[in-house]
N, C-alpha and C. Protein backbone atom coordinates (compact mmCIF):
# COMPACT_ATOMS: atom_id res chain seq x y z
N UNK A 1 -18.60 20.03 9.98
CA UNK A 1 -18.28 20.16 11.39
C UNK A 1 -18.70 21.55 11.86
N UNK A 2 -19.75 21.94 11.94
CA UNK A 2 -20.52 23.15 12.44
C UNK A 2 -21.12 23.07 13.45
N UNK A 3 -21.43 22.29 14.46
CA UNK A 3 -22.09 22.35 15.73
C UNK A 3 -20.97 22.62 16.90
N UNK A 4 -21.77 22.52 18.13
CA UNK A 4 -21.05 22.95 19.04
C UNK A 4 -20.26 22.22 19.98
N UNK A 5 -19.44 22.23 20.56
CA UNK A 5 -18.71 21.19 21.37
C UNK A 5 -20.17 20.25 21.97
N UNK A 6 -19.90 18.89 22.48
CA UNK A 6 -21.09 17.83 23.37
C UNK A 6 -20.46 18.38 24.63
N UNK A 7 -21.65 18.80 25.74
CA UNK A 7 -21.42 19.32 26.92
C UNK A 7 -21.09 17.59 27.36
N UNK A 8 -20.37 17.79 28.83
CA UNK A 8 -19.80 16.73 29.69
C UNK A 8 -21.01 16.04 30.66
N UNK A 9 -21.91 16.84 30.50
CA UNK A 9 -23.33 16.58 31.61
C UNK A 9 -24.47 16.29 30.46
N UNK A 10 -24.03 15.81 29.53
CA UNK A 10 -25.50 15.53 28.63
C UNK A 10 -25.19 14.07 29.33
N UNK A 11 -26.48 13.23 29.40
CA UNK A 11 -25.95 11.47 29.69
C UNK A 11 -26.02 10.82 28.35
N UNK A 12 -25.73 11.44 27.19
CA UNK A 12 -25.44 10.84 26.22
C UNK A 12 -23.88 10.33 26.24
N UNK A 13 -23.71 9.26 25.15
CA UNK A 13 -21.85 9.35 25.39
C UNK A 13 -20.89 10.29 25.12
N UNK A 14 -19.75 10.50 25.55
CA UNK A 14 -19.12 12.12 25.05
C UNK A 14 -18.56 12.23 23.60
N UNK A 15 -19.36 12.84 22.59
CA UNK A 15 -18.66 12.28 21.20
C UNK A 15 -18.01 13.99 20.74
N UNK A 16 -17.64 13.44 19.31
CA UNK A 16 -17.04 14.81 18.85
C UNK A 16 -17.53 15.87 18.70
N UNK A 17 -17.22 17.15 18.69
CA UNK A 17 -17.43 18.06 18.88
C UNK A 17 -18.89 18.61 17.58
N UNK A 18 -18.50 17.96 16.64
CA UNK A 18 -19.05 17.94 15.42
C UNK A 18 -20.10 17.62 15.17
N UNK A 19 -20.68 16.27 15.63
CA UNK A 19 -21.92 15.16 15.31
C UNK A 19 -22.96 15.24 16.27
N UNK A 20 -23.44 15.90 17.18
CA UNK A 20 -24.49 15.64 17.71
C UNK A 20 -25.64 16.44 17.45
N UNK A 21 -25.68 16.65 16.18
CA UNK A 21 -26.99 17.40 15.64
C UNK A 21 -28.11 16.81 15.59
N UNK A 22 -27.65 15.43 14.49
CA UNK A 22 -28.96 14.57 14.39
C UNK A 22 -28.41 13.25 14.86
N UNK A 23 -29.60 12.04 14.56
CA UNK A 23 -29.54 10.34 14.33
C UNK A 23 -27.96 10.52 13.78
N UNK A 24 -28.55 10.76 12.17
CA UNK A 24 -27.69 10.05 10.96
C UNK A 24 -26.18 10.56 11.59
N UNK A 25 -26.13 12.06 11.86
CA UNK A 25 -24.29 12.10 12.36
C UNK A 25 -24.15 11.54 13.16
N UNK A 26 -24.75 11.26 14.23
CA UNK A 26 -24.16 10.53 15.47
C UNK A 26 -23.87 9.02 15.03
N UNK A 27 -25.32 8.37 14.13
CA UNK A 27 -24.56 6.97 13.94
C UNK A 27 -23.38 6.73 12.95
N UNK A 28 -23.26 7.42 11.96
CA UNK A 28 -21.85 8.02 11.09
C UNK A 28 -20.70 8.26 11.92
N UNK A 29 -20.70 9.06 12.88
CA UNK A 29 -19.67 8.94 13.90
C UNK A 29 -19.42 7.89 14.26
N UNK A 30 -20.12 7.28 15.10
CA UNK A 30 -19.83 6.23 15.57
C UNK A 30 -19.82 5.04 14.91
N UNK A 31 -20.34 4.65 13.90
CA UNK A 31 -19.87 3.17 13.23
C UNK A 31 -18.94 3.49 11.99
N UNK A 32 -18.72 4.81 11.92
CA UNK A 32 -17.42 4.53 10.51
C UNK A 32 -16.77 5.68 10.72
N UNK A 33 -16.89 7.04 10.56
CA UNK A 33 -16.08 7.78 10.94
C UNK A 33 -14.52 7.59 11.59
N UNK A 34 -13.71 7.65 10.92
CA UNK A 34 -11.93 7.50 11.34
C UNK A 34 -12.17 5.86 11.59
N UNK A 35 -12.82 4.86 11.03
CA UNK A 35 -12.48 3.58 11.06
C UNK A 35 -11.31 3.37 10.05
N UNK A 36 -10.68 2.26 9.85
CA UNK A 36 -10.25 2.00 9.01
C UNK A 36 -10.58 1.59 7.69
N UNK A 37 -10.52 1.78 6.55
CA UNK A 37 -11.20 1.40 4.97
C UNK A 37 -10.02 1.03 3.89
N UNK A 38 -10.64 -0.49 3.93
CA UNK A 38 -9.41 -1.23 2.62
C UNK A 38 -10.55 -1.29 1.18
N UNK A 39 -11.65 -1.17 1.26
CA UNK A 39 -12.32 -1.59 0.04
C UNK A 39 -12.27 -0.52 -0.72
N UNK A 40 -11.89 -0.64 -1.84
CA UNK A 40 -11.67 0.28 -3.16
C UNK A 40 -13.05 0.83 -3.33
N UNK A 41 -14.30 0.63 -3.11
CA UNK A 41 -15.79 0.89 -4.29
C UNK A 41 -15.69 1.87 -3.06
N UNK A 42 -15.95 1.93 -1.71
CA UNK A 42 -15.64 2.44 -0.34
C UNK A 42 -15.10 3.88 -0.54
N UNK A 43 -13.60 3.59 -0.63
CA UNK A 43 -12.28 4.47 -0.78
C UNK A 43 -12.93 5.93 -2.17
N UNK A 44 -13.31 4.97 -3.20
CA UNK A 44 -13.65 5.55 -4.11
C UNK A 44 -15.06 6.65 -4.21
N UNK A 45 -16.07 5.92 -3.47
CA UNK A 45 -17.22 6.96 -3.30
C UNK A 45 -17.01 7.69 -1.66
N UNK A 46 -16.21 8.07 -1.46
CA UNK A 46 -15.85 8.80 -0.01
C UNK A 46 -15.13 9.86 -0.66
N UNK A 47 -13.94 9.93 -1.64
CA UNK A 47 -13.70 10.91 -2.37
C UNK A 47 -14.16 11.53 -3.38
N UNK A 48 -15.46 11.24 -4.12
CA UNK A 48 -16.30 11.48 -4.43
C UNK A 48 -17.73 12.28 -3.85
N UNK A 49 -17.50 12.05 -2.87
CA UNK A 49 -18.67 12.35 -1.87
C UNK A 49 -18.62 13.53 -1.58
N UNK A 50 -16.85 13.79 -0.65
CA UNK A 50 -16.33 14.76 -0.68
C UNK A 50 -16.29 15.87 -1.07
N UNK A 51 -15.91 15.52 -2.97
CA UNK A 51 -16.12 16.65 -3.15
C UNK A 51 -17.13 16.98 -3.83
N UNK A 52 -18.37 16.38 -3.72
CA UNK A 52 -19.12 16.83 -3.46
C UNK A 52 -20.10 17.92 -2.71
N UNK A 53 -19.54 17.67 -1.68
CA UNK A 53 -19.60 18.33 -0.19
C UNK A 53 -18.90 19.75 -0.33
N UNK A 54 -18.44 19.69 -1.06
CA UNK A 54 -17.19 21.02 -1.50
C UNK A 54 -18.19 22.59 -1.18
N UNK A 55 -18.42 23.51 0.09
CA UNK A 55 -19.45 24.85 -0.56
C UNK A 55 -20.53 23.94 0.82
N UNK A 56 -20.75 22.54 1.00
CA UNK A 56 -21.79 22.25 1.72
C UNK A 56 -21.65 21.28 2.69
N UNK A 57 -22.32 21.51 3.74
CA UNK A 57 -22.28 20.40 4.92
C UNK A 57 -22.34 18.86 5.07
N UNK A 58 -21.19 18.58 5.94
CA UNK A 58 -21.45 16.68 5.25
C UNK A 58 -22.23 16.65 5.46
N UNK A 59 -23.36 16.69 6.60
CA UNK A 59 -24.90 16.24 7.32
C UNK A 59 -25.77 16.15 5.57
N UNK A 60 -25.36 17.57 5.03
CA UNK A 60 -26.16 17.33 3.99
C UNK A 60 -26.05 16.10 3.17
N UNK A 61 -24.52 15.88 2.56
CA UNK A 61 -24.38 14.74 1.32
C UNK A 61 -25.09 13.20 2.85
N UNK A 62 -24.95 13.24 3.87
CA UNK A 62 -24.85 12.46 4.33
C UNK A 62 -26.31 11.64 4.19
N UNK A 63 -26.81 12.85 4.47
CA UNK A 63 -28.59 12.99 4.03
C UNK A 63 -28.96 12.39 2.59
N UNK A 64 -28.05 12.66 1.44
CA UNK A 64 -28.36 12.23 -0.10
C UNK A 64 -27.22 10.85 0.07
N UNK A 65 -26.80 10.39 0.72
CA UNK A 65 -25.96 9.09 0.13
C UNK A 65 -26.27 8.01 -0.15
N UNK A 66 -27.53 7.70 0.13
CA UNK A 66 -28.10 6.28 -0.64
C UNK A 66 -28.74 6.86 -2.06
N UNK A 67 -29.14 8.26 -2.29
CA UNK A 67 -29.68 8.80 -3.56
C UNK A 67 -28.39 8.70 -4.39
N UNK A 68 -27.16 9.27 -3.87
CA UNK A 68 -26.08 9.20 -4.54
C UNK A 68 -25.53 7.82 -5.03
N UNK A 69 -25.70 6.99 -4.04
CA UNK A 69 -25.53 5.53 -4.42
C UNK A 69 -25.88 4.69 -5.70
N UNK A 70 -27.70 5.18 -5.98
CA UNK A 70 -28.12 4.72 -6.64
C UNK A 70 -28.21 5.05 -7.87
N UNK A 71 -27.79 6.41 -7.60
CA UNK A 71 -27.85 6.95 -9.23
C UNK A 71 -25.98 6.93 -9.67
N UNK A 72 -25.23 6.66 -9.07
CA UNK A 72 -23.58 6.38 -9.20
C UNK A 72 -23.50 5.20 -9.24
N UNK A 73 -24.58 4.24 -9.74
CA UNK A 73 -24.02 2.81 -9.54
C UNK A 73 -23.40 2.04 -8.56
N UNK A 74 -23.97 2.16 -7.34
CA UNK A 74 -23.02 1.97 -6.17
C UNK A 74 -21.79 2.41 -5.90
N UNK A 75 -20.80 3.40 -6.96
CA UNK A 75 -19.78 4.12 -7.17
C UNK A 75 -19.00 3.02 -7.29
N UNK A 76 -19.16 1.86 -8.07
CA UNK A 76 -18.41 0.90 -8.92
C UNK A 76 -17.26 1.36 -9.85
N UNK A 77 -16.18 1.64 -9.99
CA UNK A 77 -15.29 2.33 -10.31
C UNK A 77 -15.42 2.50 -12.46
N UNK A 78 -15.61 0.80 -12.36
CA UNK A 78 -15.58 0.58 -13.86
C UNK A 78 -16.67 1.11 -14.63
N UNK A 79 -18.24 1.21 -14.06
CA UNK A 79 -19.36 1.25 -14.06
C UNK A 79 -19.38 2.99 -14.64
N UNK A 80 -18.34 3.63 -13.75
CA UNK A 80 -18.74 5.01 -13.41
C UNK A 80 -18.17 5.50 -14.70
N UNK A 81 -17.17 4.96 -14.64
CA UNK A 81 -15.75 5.70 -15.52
C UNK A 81 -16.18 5.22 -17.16
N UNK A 82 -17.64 4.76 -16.90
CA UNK A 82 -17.89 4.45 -18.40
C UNK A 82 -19.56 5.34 -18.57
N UNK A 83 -19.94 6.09 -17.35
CA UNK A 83 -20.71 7.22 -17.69
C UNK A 83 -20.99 8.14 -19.05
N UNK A 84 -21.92 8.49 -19.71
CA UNK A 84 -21.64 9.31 -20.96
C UNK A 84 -22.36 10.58 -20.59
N UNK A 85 -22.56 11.44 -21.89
CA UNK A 85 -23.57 12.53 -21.32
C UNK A 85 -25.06 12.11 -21.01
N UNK A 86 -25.55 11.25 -21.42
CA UNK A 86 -27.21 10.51 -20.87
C UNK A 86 -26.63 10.85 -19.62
N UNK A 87 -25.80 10.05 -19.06
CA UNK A 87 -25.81 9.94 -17.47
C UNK A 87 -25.44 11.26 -16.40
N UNK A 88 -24.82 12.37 -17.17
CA UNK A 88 -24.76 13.24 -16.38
C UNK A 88 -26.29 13.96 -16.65
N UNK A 89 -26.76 13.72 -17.64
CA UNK A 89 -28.44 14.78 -18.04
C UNK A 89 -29.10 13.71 -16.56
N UNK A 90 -28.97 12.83 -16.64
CA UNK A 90 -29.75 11.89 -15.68
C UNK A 90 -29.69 12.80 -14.37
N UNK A 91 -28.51 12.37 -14.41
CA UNK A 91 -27.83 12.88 -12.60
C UNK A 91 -28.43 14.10 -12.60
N UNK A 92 -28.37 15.24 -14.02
CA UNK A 92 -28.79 17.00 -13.13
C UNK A 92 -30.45 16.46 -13.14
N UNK A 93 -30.56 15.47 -13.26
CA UNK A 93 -32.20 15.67 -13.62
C UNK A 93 -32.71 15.22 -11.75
N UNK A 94 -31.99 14.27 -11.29
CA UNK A 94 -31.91 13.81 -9.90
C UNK A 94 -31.92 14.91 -8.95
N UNK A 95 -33.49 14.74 -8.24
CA UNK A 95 -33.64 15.73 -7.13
C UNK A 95 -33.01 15.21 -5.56
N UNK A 96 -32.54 14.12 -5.94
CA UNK A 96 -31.57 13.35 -4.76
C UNK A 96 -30.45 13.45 -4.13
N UNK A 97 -29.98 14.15 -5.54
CA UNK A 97 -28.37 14.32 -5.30
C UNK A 97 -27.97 15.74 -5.23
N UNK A 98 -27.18 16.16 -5.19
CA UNK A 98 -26.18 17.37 -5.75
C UNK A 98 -26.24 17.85 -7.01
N UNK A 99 -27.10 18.31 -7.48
CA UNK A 99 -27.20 18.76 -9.06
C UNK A 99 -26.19 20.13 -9.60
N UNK A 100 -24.85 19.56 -8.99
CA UNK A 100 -23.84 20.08 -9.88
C UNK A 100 -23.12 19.28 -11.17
N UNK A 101 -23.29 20.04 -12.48
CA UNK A 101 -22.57 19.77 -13.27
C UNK A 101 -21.22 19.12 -13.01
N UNK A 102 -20.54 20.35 -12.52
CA UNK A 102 -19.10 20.18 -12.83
C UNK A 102 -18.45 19.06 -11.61
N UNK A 103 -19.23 18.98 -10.57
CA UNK A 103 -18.68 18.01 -9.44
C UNK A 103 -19.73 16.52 -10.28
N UNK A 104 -20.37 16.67 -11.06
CA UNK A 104 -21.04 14.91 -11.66
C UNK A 104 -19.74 14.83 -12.32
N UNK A 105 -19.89 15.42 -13.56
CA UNK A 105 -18.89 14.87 -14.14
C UNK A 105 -17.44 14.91 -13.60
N UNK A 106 -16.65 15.45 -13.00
CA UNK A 106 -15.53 15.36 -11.90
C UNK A 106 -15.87 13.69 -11.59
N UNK A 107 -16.70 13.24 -10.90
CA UNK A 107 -16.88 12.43 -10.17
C UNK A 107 -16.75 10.96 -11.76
N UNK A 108 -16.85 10.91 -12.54
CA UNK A 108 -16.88 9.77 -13.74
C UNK A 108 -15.30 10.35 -14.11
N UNK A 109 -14.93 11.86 -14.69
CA UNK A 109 -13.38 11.73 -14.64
C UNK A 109 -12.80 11.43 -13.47
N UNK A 110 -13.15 11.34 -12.28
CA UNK A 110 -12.30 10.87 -11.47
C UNK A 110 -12.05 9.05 -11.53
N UNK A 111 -13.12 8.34 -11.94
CA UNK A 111 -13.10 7.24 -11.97
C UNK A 111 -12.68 6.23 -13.03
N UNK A 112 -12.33 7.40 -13.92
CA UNK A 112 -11.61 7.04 -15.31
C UNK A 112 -9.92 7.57 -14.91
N UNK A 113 -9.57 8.29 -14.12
CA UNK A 113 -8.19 8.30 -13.07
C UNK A 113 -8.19 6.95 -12.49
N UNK A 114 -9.20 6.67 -11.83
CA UNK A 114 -8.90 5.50 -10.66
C UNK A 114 -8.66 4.90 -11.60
N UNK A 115 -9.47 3.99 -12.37
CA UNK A 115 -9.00 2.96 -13.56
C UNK A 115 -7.76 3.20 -13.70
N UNK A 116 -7.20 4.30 -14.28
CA UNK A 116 -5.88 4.14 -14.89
C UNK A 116 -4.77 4.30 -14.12
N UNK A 117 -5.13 4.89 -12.52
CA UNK A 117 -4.00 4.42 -11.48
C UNK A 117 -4.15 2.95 -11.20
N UNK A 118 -4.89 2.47 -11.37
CA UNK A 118 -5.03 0.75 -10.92
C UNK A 118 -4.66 0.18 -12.21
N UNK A 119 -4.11 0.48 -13.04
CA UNK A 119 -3.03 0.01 -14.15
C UNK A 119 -2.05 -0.51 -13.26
N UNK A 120 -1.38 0.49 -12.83
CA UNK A 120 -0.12 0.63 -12.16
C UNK A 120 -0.47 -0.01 -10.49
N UNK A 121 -1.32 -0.27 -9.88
CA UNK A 121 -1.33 0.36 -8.64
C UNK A 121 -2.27 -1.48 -8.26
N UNK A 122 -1.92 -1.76 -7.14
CA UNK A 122 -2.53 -3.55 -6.86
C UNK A 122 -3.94 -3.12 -6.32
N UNK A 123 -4.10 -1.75 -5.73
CA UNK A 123 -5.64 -1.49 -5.27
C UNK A 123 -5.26 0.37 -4.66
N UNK A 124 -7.01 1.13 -4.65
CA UNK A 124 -6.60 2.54 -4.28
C UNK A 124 -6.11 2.28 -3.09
N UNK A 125 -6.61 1.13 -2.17
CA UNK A 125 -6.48 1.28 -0.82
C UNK A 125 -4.90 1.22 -0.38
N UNK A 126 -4.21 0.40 -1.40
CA UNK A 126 -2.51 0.39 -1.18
C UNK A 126 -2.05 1.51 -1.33
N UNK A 127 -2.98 2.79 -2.25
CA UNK A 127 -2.65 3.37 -2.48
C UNK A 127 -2.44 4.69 -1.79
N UNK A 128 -3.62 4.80 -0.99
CA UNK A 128 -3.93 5.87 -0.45
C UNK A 128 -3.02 5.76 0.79
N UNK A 129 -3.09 4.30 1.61
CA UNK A 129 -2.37 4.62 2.78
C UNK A 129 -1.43 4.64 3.11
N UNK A 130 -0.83 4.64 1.57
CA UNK A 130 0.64 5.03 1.89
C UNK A 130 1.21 6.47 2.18
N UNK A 131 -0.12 7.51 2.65
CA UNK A 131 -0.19 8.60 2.93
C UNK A 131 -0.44 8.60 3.93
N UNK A 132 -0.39 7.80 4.90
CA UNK A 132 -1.20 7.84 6.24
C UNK A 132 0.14 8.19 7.18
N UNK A 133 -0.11 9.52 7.53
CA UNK A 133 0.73 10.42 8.63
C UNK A 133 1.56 9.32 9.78
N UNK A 134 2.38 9.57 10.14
CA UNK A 134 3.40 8.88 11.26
C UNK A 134 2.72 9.64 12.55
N UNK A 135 2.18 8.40 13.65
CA UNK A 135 2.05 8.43 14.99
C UNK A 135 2.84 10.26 15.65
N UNK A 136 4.16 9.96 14.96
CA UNK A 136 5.01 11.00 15.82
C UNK A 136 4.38 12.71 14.74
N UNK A 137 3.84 12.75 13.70
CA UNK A 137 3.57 14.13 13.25
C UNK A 137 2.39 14.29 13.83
N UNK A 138 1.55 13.42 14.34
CA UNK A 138 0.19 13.38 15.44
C UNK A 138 0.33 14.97 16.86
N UNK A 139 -0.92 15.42 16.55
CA UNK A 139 -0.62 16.22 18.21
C UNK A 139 -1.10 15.83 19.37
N UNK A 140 -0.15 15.33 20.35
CA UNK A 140 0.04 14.77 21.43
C UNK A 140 -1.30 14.47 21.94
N UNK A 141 -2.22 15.95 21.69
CA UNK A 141 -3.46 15.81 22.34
C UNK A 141 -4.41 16.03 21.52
N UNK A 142 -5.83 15.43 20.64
CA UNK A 142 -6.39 15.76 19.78
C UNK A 142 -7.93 16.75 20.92
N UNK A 143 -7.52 18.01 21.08
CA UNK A 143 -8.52 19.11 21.55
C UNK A 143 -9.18 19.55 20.83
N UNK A 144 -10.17 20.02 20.97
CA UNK A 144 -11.65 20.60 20.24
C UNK A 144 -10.72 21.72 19.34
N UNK A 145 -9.73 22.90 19.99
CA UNK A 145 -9.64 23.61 19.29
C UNK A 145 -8.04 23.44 18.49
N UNK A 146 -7.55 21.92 18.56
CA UNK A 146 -6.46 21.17 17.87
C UNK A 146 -7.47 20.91 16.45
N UNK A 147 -8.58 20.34 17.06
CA UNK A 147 -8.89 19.82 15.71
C UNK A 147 -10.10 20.58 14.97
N UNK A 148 -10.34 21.81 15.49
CA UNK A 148 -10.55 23.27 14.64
C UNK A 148 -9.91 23.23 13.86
N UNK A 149 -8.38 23.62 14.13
CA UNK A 149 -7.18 24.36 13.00
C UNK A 149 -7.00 23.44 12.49
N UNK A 150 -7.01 21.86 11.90
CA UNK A 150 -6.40 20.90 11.69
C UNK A 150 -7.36 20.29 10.29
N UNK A 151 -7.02 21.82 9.62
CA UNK A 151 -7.78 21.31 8.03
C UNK A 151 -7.28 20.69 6.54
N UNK A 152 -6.15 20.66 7.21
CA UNK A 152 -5.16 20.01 6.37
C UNK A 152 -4.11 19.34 7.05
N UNK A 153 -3.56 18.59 6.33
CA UNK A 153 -1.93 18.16 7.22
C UNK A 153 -0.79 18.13 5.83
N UNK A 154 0.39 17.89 6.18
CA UNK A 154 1.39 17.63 4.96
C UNK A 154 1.28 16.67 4.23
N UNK A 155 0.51 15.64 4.49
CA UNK A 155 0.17 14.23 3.88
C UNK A 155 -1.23 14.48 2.74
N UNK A 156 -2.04 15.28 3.80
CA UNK A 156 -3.18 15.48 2.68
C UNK A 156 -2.67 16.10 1.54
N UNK A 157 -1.78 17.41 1.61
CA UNK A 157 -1.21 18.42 0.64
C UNK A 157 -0.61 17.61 -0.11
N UNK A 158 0.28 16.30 0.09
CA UNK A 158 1.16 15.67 -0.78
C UNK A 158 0.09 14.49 -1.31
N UNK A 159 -1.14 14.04 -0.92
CA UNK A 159 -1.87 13.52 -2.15
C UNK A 159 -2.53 14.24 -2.88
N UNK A 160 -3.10 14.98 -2.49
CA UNK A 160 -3.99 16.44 -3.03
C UNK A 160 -2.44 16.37 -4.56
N UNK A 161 -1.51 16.75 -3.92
CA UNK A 161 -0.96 17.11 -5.63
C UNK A 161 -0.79 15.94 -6.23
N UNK A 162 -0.38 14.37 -5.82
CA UNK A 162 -0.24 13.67 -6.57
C UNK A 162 -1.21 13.33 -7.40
N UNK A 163 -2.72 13.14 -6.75
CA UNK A 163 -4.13 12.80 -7.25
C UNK A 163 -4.20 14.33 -8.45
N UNK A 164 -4.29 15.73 -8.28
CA UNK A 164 -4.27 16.22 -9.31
C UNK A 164 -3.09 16.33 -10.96
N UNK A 165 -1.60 15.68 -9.64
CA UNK A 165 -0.90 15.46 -11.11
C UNK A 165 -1.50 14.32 -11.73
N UNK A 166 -2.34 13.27 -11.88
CA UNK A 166 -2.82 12.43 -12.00
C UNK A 166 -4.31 13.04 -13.24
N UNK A 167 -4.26 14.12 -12.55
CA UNK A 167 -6.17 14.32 -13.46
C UNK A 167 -6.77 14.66 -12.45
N UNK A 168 -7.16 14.21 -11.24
CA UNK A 168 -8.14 13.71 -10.47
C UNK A 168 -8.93 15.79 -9.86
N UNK A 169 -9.55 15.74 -10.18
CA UNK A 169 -10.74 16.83 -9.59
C UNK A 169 -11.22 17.02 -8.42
N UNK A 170 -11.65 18.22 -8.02
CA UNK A 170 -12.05 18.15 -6.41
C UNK A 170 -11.29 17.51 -5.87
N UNK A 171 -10.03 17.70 -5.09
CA UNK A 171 -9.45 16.63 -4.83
C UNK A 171 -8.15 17.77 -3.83
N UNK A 172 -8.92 18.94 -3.26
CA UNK A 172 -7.78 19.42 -2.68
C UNK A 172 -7.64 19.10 -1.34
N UNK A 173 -6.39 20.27 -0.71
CA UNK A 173 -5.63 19.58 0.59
C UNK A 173 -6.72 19.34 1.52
N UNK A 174 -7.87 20.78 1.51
CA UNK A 174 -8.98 20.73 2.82
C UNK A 174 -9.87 19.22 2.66
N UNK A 175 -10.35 18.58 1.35
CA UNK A 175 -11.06 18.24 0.97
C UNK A 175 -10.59 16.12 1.25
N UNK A 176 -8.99 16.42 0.86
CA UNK A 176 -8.35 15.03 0.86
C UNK A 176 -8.00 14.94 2.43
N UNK A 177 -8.10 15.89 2.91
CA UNK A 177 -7.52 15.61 4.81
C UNK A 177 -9.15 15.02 5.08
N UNK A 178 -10.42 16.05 4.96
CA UNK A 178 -11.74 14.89 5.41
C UNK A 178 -11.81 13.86 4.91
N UNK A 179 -11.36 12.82 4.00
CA UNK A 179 -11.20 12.04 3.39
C UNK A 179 -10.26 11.30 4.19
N UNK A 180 -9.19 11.43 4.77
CA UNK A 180 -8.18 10.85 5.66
C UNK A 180 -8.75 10.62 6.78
N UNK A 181 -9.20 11.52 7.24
CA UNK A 181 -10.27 11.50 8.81
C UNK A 181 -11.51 10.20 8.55
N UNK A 182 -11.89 10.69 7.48
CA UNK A 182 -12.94 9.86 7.41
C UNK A 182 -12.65 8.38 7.44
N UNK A 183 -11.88 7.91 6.47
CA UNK A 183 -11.41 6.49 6.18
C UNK A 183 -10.32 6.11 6.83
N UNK A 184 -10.09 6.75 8.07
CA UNK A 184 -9.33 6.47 9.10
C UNK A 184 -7.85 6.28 9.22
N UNK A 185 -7.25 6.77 7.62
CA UNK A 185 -5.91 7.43 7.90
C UNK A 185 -5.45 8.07 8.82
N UNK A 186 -6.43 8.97 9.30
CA UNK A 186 -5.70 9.62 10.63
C UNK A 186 -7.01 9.59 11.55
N UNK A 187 -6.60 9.48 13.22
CA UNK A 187 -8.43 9.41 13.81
C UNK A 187 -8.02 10.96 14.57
N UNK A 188 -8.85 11.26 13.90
CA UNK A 188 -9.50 12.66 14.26
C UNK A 188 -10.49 12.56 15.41
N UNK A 189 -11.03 11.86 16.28
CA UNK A 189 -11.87 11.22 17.38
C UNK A 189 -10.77 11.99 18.48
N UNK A 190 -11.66 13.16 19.06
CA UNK A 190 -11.03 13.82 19.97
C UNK A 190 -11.36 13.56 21.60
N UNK A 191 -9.69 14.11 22.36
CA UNK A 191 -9.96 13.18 23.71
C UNK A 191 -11.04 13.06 24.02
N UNK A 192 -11.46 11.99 25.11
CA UNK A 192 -12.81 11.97 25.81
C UNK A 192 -14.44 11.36 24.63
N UNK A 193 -13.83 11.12 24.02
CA UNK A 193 -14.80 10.30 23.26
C UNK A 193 -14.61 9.33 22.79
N UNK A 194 -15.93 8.67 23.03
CA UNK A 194 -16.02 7.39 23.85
C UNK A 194 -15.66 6.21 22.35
N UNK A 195 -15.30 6.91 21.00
CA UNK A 195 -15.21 6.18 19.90
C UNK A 195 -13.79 6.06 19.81
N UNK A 196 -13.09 6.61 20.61
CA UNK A 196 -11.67 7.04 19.68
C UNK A 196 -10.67 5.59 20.02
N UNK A 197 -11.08 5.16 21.15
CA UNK A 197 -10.17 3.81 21.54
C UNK A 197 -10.32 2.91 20.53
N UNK A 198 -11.91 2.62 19.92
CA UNK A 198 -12.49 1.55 19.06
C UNK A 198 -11.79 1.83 18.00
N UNK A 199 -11.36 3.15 16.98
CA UNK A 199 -11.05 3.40 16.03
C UNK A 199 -9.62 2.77 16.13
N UNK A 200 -8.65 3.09 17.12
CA UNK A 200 -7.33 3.10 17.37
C UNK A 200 -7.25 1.59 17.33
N UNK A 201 -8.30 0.33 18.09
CA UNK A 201 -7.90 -0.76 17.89
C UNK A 201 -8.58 -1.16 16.40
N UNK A 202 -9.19 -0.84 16.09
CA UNK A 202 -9.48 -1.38 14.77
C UNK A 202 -7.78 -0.55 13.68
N UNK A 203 -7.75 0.19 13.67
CA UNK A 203 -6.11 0.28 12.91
C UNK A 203 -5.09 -0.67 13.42
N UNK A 204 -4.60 -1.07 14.41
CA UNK A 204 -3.78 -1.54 15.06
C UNK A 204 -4.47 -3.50 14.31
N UNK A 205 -5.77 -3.52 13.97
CA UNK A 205 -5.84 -4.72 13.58
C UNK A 205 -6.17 -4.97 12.13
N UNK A 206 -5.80 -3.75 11.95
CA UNK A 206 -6.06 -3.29 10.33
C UNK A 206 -4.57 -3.36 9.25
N UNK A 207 -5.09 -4.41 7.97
CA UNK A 207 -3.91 -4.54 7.02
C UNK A 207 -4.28 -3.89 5.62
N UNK A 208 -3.60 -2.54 5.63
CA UNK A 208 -4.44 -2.05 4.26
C UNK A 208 -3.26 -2.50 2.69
N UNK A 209 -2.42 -3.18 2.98
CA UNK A 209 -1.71 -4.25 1.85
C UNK A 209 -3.10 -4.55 0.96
């Protein structure tokens, strides 16, 4: 989120403050950004992605996510979490992706976590949204410079520790709140843009059971 507020006199539509750099953010904004997300493979390579992103701009991973795709196995949970060292030599060898060590492999221990919370757990997606903030801890008005300061919330902080009492890597408060925004735990879609109604009825018709 490094660009500059969308002026009110562009005749483009009025979107977030964030996305109007290129194509790819603007259509990311607008067809998924703060939607709602029940699919686990989904849930799973978005926190992955993340922290990825950890040090660098989403535009960038946003730019490598079909490279990331393909060399993560579509981020198939079972697929991943059975990665060895071939597959991380692979991955640093990949001029596609993120050629960090320690966030590849993060990303296969993280998926050897997911496995073993889905022991216990009917899907991540039951899982995650049972973190999803109450209407009333919401600020009244989501403003450009509301959702500046708004890099964490108490919900992100309280999965952030459960996911690390768990194992889980890359996985802190700044990092699990874009992750909430993103998969539409909370809609971060600030007033006056023209996405934020669509997001709000797609939750309202959304069962993440």
């Amino acid at each position: 989120m490094d660009s500059l507020p969308t002026s009110t006199d562009s005749p483009q539509p009025q979107r977030c403050f964030w996305c109007d750099s290129s194509d790819i953010y603007r259509n990311y904004h607008d067809r998924e950004w703060g939607f709602p997300v029940g699919n686990d493979t989904r849930l799973f390579e978005k926190i992955c992605l993340e922290g990825f992103q950890s040090g660098l701009s989403w535009l960038t991973i946003l730019r490598k996510r079909e490279n990331f795709r393909a060399g993560f196995a579509g981020f198939d949970i079972a697929t991943v979490a059975r990665f060895g060292p071939k597959d991380v030599e692979r991955l640093l060898m990949d001029a596609g992706i993120v050629r960090h060590r320690g966030k590849i492999e993060a990303a296969i221990h993280n998926a050897q976590c997911a496995e073993k919370l889905l022991e216990k757990e009917a899907s991540l997606a039951s899982y995650f949204w049972r973190f999803e903030p109450s209407a009333a801890s919401r600020p009244s008005r989501l403003t450009v410079d509301a959702l500046r300061a708004m890099g964490q919330s108490p919900e992100s902080v309280a999965l952030s520790k459960e996911l690390k009492r768990q194992g889980w890597k890359f996985v802190g408060p700044t990092t699990v709140y874009a992750f909430m925004q993103a998969m539409g735990l909370v809609n971060d879609h600030q007033e006056g843009c023209h996405v934020r109604q669509a997001a709000l009825d797609a939750r309202k018709a959304f069962n993440p059971a």
